[in-house]
C-alpha atoms as a PDB file:
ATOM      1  CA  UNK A   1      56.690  49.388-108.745  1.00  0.00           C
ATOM      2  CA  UNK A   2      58.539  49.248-105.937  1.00  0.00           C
ATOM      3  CA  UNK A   3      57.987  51.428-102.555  1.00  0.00           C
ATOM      4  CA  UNK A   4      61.003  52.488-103.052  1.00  0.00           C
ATOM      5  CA  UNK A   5      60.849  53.652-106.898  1.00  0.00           C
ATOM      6  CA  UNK A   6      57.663  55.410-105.327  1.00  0.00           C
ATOM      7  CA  UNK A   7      59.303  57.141-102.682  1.00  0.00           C
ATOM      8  CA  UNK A   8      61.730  58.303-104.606  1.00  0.00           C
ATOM      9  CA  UNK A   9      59.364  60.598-107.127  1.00  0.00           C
ATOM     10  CA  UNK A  10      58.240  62.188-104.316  1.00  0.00           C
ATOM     11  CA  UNK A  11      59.576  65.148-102.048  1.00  0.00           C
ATOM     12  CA  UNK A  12      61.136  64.747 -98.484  1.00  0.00           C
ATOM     13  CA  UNK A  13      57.690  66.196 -96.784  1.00  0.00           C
ATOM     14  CA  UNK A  14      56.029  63.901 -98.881  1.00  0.00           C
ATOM     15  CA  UNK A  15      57.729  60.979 -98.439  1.00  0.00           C
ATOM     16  CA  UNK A  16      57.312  61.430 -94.749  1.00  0.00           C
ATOM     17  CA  UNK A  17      53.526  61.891 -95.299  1.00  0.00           C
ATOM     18  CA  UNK A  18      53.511  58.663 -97.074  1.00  0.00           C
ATOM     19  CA  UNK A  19      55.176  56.423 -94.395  1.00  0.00           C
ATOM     20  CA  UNK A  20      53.317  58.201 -91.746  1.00  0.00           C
ATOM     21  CA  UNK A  21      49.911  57.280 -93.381  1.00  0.00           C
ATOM     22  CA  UNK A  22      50.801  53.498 -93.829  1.00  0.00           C
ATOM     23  CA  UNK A  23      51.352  53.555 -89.993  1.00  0.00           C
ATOM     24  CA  UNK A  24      48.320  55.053 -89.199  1.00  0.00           C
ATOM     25  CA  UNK A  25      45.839  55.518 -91.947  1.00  0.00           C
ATOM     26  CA  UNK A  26      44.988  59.268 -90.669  1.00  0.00           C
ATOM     27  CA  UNK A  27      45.708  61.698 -93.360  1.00  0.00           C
ATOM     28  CA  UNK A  28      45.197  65.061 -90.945  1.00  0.00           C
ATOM     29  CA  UNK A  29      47.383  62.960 -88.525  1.00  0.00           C
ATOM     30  CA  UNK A  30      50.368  62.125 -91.067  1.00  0.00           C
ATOM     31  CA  UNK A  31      50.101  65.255 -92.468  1.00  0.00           C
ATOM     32  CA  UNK A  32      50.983  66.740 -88.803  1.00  0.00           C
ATOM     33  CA  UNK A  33      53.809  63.906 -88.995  1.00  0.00           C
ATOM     34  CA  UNK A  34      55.016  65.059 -91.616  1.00  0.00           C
ATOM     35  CA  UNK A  35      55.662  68.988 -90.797  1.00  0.00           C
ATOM     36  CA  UNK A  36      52.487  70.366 -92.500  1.00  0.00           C
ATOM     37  CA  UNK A  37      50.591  73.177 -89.519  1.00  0.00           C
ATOM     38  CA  UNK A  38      47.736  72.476 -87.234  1.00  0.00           C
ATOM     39  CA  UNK A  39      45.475  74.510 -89.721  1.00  0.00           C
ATOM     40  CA  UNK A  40      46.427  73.120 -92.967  1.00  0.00           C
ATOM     41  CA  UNK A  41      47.413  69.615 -91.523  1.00  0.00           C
ATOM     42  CA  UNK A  42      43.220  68.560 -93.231  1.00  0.00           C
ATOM     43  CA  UNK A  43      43.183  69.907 -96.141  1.00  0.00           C
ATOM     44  CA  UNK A  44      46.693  69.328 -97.032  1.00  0.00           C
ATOM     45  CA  UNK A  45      46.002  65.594 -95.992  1.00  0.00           C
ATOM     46  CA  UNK A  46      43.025  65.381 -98.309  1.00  0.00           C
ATOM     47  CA  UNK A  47      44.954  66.942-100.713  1.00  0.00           C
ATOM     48  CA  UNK A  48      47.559  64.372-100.982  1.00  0.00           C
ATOM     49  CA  UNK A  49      45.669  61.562-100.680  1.00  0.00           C
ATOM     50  CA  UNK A  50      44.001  62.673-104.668  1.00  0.00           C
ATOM     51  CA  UNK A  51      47.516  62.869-105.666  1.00  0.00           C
ATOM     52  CA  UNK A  52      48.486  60.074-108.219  1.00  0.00           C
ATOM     53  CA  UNK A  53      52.209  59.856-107.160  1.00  0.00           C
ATOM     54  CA  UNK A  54      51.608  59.897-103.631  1.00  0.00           C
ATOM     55  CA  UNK A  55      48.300  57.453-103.973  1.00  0.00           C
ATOM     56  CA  UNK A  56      51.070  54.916-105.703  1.00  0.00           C
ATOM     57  CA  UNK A  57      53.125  55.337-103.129  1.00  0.00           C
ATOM     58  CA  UNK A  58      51.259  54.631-100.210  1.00  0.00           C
ATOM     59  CA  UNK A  59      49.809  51.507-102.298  1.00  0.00           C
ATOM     60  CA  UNK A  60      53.219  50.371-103.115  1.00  0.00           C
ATOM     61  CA  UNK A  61      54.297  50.450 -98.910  1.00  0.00           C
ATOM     62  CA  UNK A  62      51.197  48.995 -97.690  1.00  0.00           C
ATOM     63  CA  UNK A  63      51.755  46.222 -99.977  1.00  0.00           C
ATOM     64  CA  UNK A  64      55.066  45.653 -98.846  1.00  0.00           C
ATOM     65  CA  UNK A  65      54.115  46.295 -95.122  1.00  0.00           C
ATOM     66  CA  UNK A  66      51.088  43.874 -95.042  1.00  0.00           C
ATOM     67  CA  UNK A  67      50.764  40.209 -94.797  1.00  0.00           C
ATOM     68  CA  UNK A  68      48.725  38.150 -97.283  1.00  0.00           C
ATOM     69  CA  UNK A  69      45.602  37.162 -97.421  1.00  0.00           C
ATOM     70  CA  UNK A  70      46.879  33.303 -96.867  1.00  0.00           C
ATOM     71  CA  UNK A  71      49.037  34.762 -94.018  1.00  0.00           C
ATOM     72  CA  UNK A  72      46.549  36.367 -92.643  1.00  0.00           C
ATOM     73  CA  UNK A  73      44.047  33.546 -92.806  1.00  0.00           C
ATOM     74  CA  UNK A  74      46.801  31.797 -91.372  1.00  0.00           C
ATOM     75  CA  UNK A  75      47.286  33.235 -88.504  1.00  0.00           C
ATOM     76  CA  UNK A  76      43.942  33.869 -87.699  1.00  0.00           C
ATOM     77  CA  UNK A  77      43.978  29.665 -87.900  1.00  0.00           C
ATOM     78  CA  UNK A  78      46.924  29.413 -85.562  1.00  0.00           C
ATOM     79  CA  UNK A  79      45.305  31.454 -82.626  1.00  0.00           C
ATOM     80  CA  UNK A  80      41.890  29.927 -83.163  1.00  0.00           C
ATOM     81  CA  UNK A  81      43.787  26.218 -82.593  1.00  0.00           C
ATOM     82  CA  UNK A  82      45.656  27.355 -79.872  1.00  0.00           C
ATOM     83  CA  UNK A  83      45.791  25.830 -76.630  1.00  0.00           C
ATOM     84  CA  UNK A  84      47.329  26.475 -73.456  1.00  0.00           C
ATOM     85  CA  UNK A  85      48.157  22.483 -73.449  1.00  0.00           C
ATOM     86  CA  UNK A  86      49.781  23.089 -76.531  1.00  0.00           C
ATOM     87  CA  UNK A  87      52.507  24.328 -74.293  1.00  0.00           C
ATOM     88  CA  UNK A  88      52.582  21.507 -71.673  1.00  0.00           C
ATOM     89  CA  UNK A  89      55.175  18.922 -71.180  1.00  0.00           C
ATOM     90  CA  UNK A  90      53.950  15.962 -70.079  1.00  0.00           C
ATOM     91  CA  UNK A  91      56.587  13.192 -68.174  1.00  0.00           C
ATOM     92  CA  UNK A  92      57.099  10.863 -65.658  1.00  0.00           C
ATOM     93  CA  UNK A  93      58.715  11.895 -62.353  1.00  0.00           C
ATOM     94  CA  UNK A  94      59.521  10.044 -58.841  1.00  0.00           C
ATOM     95  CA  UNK A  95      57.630  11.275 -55.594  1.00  0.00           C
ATOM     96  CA  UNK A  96      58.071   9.873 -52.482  1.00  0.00           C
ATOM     97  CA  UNK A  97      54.765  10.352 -50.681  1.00  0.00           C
ATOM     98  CA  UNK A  98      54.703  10.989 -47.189  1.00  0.00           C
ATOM     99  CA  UNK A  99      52.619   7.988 -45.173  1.00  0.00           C
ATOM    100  CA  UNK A 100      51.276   7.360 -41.856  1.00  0.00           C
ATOM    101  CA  UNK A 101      52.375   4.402 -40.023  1.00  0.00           C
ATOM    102  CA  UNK A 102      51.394   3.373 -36.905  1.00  0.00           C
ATOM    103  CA  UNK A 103      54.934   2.736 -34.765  1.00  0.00           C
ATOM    104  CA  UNK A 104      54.240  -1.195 -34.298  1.00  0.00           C
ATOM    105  CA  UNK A 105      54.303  -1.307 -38.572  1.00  0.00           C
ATOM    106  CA  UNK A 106      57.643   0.693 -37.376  1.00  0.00           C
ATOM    107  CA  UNK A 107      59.373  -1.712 -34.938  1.00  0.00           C
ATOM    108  CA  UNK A 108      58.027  -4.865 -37.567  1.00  0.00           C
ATOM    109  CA  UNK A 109      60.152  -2.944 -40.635  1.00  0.00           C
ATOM    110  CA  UNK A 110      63.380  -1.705 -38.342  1.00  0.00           C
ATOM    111  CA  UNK A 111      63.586  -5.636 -36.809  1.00  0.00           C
ATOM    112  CA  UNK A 112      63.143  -6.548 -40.152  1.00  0.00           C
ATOM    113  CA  UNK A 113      65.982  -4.524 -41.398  1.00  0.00           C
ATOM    114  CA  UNK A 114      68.158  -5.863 -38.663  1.00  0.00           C
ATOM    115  CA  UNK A 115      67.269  -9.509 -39.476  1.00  0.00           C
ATOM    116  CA  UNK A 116      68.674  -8.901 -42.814  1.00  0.00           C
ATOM    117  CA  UNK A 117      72.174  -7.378 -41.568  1.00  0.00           C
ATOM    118  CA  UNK A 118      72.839  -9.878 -39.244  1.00  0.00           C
ATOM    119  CA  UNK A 119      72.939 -12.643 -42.498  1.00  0.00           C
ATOM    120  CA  UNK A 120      74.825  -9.930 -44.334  1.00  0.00           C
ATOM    121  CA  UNK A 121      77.259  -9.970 -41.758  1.00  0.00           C
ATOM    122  CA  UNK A 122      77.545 -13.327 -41.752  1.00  0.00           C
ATOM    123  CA  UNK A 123      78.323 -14.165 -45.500  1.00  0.00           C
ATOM    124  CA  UNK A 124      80.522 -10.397 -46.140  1.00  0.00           C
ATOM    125  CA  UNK A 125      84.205 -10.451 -45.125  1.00  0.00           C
ATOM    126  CA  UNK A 126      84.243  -7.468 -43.536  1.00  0.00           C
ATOM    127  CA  UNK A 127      86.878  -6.002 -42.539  1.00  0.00           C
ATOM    128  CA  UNK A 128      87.772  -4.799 -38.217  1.00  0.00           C
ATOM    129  CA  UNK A 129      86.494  -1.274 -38.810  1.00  0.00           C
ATOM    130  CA  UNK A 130      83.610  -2.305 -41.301  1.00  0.00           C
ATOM    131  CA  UNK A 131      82.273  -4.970 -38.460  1.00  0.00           C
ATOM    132  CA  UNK A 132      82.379  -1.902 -35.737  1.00  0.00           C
ATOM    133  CA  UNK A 133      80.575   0.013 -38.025  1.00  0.00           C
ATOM    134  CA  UNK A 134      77.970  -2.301 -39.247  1.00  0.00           C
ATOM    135  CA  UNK A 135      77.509  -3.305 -35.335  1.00  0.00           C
ATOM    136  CA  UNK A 136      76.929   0.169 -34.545  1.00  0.00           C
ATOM    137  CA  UNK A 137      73.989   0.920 -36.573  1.00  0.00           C
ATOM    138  CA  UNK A 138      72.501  -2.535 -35.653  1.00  0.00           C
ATOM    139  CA  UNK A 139      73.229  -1.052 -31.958  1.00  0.00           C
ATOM    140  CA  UNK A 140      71.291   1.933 -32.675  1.00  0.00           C
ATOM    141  CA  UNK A 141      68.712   0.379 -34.933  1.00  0.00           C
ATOM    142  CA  UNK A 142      67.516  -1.749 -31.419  1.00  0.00           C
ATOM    143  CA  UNK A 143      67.746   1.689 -29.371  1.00  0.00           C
ATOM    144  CA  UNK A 144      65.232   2.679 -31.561  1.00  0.00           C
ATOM    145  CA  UNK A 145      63.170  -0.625 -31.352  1.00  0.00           C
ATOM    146  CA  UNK A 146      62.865   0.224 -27.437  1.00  0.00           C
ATOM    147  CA  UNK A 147      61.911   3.536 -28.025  1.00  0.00           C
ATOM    148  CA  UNK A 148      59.161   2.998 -30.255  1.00  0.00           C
ATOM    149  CA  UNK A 149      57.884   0.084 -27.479  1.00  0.00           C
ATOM    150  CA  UNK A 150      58.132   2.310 -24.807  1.00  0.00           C
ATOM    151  CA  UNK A 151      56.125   4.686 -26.517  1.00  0.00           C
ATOM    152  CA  UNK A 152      53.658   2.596 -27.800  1.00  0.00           C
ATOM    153  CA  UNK A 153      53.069   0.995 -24.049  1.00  0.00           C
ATOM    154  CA  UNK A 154      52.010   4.682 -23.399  1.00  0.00           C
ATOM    155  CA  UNK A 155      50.070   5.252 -26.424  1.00  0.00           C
ATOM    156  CA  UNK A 156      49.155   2.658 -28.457  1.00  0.00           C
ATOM    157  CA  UNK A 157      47.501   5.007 -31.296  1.00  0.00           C
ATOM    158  CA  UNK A 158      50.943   6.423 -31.528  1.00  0.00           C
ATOM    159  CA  UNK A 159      52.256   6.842 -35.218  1.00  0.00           C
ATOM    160  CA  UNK A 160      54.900   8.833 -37.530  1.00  0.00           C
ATOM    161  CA  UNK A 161      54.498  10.410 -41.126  1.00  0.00           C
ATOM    162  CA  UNK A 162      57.651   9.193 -42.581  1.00  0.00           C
ATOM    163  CA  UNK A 163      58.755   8.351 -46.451  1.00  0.00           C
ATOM    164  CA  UNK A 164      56.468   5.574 -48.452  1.00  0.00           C
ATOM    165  CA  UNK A 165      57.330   4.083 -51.277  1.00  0.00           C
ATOM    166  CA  UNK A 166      58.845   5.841 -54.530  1.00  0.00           C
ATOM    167  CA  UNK A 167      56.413   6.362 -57.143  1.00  0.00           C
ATOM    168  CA  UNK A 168      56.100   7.573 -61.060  1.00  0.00           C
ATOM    169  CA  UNK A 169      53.820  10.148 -61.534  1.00  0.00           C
ATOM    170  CA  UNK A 170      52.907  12.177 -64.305  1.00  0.00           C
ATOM    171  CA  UNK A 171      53.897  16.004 -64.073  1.00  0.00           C
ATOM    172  CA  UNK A 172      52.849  18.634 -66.265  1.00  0.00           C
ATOM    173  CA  UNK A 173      55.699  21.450 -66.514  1.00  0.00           C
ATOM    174  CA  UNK A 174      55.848  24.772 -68.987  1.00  0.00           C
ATOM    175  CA  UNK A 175      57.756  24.898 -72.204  1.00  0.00           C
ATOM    176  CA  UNK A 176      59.202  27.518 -71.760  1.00  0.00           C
ATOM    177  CA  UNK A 177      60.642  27.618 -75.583  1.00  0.00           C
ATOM    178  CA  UNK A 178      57.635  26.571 -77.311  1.00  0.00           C
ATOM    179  CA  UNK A 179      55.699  29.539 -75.452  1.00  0.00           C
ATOM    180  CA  UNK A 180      58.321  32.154 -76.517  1.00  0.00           C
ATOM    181  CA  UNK A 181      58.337  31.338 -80.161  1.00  0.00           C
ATOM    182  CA  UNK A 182      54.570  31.351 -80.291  1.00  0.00           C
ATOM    183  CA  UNK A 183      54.342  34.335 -78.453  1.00  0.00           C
ATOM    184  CA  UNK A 184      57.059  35.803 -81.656  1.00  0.00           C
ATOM    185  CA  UNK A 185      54.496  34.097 -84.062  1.00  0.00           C
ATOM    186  CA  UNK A 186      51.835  36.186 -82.483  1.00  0.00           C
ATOM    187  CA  UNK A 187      49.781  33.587 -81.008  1.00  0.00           C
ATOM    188  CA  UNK A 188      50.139  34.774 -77.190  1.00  0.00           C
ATOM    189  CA  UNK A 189      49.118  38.054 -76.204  1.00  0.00           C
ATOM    190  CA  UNK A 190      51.198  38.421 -73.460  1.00  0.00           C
ATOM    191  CA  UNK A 191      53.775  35.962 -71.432  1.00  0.00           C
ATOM    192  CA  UNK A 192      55.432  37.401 -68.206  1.00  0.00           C
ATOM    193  CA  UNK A 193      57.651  35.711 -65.413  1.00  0.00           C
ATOM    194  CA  UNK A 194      56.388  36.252 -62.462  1.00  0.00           C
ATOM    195  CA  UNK A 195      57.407  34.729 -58.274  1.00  0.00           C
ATOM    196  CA  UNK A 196      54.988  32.076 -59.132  1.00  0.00           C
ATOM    197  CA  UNK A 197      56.279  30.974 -62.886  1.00  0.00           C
ATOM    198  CA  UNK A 198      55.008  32.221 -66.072  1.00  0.00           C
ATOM    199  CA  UNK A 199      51.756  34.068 -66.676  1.00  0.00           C
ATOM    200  CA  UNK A 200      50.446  33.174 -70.061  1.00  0.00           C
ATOM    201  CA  UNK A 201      47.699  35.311 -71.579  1.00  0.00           C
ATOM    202  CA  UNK A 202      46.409  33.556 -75.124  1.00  0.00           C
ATOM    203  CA  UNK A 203      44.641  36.129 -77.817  1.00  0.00           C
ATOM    204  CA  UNK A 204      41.233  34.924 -77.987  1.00  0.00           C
ATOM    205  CA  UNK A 205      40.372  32.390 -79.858  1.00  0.00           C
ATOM    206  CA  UNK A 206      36.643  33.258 -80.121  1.00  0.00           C
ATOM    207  CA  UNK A 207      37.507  36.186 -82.033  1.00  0.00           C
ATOM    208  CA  UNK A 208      39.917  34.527 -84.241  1.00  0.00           C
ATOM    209  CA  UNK A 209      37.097  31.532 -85.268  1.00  0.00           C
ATOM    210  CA  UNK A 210      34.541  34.396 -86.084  1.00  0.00           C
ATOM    211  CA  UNK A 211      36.760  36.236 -88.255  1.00  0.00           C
ATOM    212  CA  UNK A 212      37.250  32.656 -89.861  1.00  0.00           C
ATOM    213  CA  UNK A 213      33.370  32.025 -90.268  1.00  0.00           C
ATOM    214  CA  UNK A 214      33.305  35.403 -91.940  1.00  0.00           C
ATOM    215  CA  UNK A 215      35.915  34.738 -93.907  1.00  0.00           C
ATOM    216  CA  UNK A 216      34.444  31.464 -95.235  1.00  0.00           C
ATOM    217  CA  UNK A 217      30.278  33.191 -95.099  1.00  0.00           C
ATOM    218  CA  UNK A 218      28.806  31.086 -92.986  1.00  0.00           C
ATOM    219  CA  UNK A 219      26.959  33.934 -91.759  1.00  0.00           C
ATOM    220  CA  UNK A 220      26.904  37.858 -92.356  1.00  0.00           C
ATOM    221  CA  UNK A 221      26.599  40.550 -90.317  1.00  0.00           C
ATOM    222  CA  UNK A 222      23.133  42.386 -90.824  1.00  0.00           C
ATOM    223  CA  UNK A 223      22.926  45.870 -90.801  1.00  0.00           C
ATOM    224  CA  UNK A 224      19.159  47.793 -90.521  1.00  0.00           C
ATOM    225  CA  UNK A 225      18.939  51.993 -91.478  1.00  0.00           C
ATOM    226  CA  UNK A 226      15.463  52.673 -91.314  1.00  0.00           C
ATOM    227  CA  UNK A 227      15.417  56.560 -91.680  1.00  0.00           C
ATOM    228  CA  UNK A 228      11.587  56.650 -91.385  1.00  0.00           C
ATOM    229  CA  UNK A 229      12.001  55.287 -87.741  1.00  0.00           C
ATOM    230  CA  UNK A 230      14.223  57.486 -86.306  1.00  0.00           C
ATOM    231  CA  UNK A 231      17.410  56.069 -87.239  1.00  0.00           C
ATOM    232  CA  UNK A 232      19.791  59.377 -86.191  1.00  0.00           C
ATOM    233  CA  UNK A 233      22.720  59.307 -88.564  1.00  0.00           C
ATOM    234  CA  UNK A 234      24.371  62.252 -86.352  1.00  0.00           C
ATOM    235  CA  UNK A 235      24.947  59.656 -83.472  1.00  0.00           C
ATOM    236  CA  UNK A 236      26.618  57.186 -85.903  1.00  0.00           C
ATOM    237  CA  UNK A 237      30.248  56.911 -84.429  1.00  0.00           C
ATOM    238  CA  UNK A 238      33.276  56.514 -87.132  1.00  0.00           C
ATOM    239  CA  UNK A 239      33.338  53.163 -86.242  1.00  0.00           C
ATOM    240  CA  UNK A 240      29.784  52.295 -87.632  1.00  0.00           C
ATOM    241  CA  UNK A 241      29.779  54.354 -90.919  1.00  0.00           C
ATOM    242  CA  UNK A 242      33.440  52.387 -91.505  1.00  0.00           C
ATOM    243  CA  UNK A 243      31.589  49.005 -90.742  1.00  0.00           C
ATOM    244  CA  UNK A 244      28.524  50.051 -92.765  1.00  0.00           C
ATOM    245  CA  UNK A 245      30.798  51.093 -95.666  1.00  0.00           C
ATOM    246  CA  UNK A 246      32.483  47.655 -95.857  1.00  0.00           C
ATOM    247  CA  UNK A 247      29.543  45.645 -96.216  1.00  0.00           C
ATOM    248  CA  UNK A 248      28.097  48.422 -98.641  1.00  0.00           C
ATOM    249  CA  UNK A 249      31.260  47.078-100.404  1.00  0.00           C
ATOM    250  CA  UNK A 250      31.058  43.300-100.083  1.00  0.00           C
ATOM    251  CA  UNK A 251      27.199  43.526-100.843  1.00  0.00           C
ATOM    252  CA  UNK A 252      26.456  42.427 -97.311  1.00  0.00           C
ATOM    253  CA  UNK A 253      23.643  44.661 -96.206  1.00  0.00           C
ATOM    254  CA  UNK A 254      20.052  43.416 -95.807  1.00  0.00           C
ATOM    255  CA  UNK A 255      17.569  46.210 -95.437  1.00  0.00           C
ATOM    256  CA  UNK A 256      18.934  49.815 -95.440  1.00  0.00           C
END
């Protein structure tokens, strides 16, 4: 059957008790969702919950609501695998490092430079204005040649940080895609932009891979009530009767 069909059997206040339990599995709480008072929200939440119509109901919804077992196991799979290198984009990029040269290495490279135009100039038909040109750069290209000697006769640790030579480098960058669809898929806890780039936040994966041992028993959890030493059921929270119910269930106890 159908949620739906389900629903449909059942009254408006009812119907809104059902989808209010399947959201939060509190029976006093979707009772209160659903219209019933603050002093017969309880028992009117018990109540329903022994109700065959409404029992089908809820069964029917969580069914459709809830993922699989194989999804689930799934999923737990994906965020136990998950890396933040997963995400990475690895390629080749050109920096040009900044060197130090010492301003002799300087005058050898700008002399050398001018070496080479001169045969340029000699074998390219170059035009009046081209030949001004070309003779003006040589012009300051020796300016520069006396500067550097001038300074160097003054100093002759003198140097400059200038360009080096291009290289390829590898360069790790964000996909920014891949990140968004896994953070859809529920493997990301959070992803934010912030003045810096993203800021990635996986679920963790620790978690996920002890759910999985569970899952396949490689170990159980252990459990010890021992009444006759003190053990104070008052102080159990709702958290530990709910755990100790479960393996009650899946015959996972040891002593108790």
């Amino acid at each position: 059957m159908s949620s739906e069909e389900a629903l449909s059997k059942l009254n408006p206040r009812q119907r809104k008790f059902v989808i209010a339990y399947c959201h939060c599995f509190n029976a006093t709480e979707a009772a209160r969702i659903s219209g019933y008072s603050e002093k017969t929200a309880y028992s009117i939440g018990s109540e329903n919950l022994r109700k065959p119509e409404i029992k089908k109901a809820i069964e029917a919804l969580c069914e459709e609501l809830s993922m699989s077992a194989g999804e689930a196991f799934k999923q737990l799979t994906d965020i136990a695998k998950t890396r933040l290198q997963d995400y990475m984009v690895i390629r080749q990029v050109e920096r040009v490092p900044r060197v130090k040269k010492p301003l002799q290495v300087l005058i050898d490279e700008v002399q050398a430079t001018i070496d080479l135009e001169e045969e340029y100039v000699q074998v390219a038909e170059l035009d009046k204005d081209e030949q001004d040109r070309h003779e003006a750069s040589q012009k300051d290209r020796r300016n520069t040649i006396i500067r550097y000697q001038l300074e160097l006769a003054r100093n002759p640790d003198a140097f400059r940080i200038v360009a080096g030579e291009p290289q390829l480098v590898d360069e790790a960058r964000v996909d920014l895609v891949a990140l968004q669809k896994a953070k859809g898929e529920g493997r990301i806890k959070s992803l934010s932009f912030t003045e810096f780039g993203p800021k990635v936040e996986l679920e963790s994966s620790f978690s996920a891979i002890d759910k999985i041992l569970h899952i396949h028993g490689r170990y159980v959890t252990k459990m010890v009530l021992d009444p006759g030493k003190g053990a104070d059921l008052k102080a159990w929270t709702k958290d530990d009767v709910g755990q100790f119910l479960a393996m009650l269930q899946e015959g996972r106890t040891g002593d108790h």
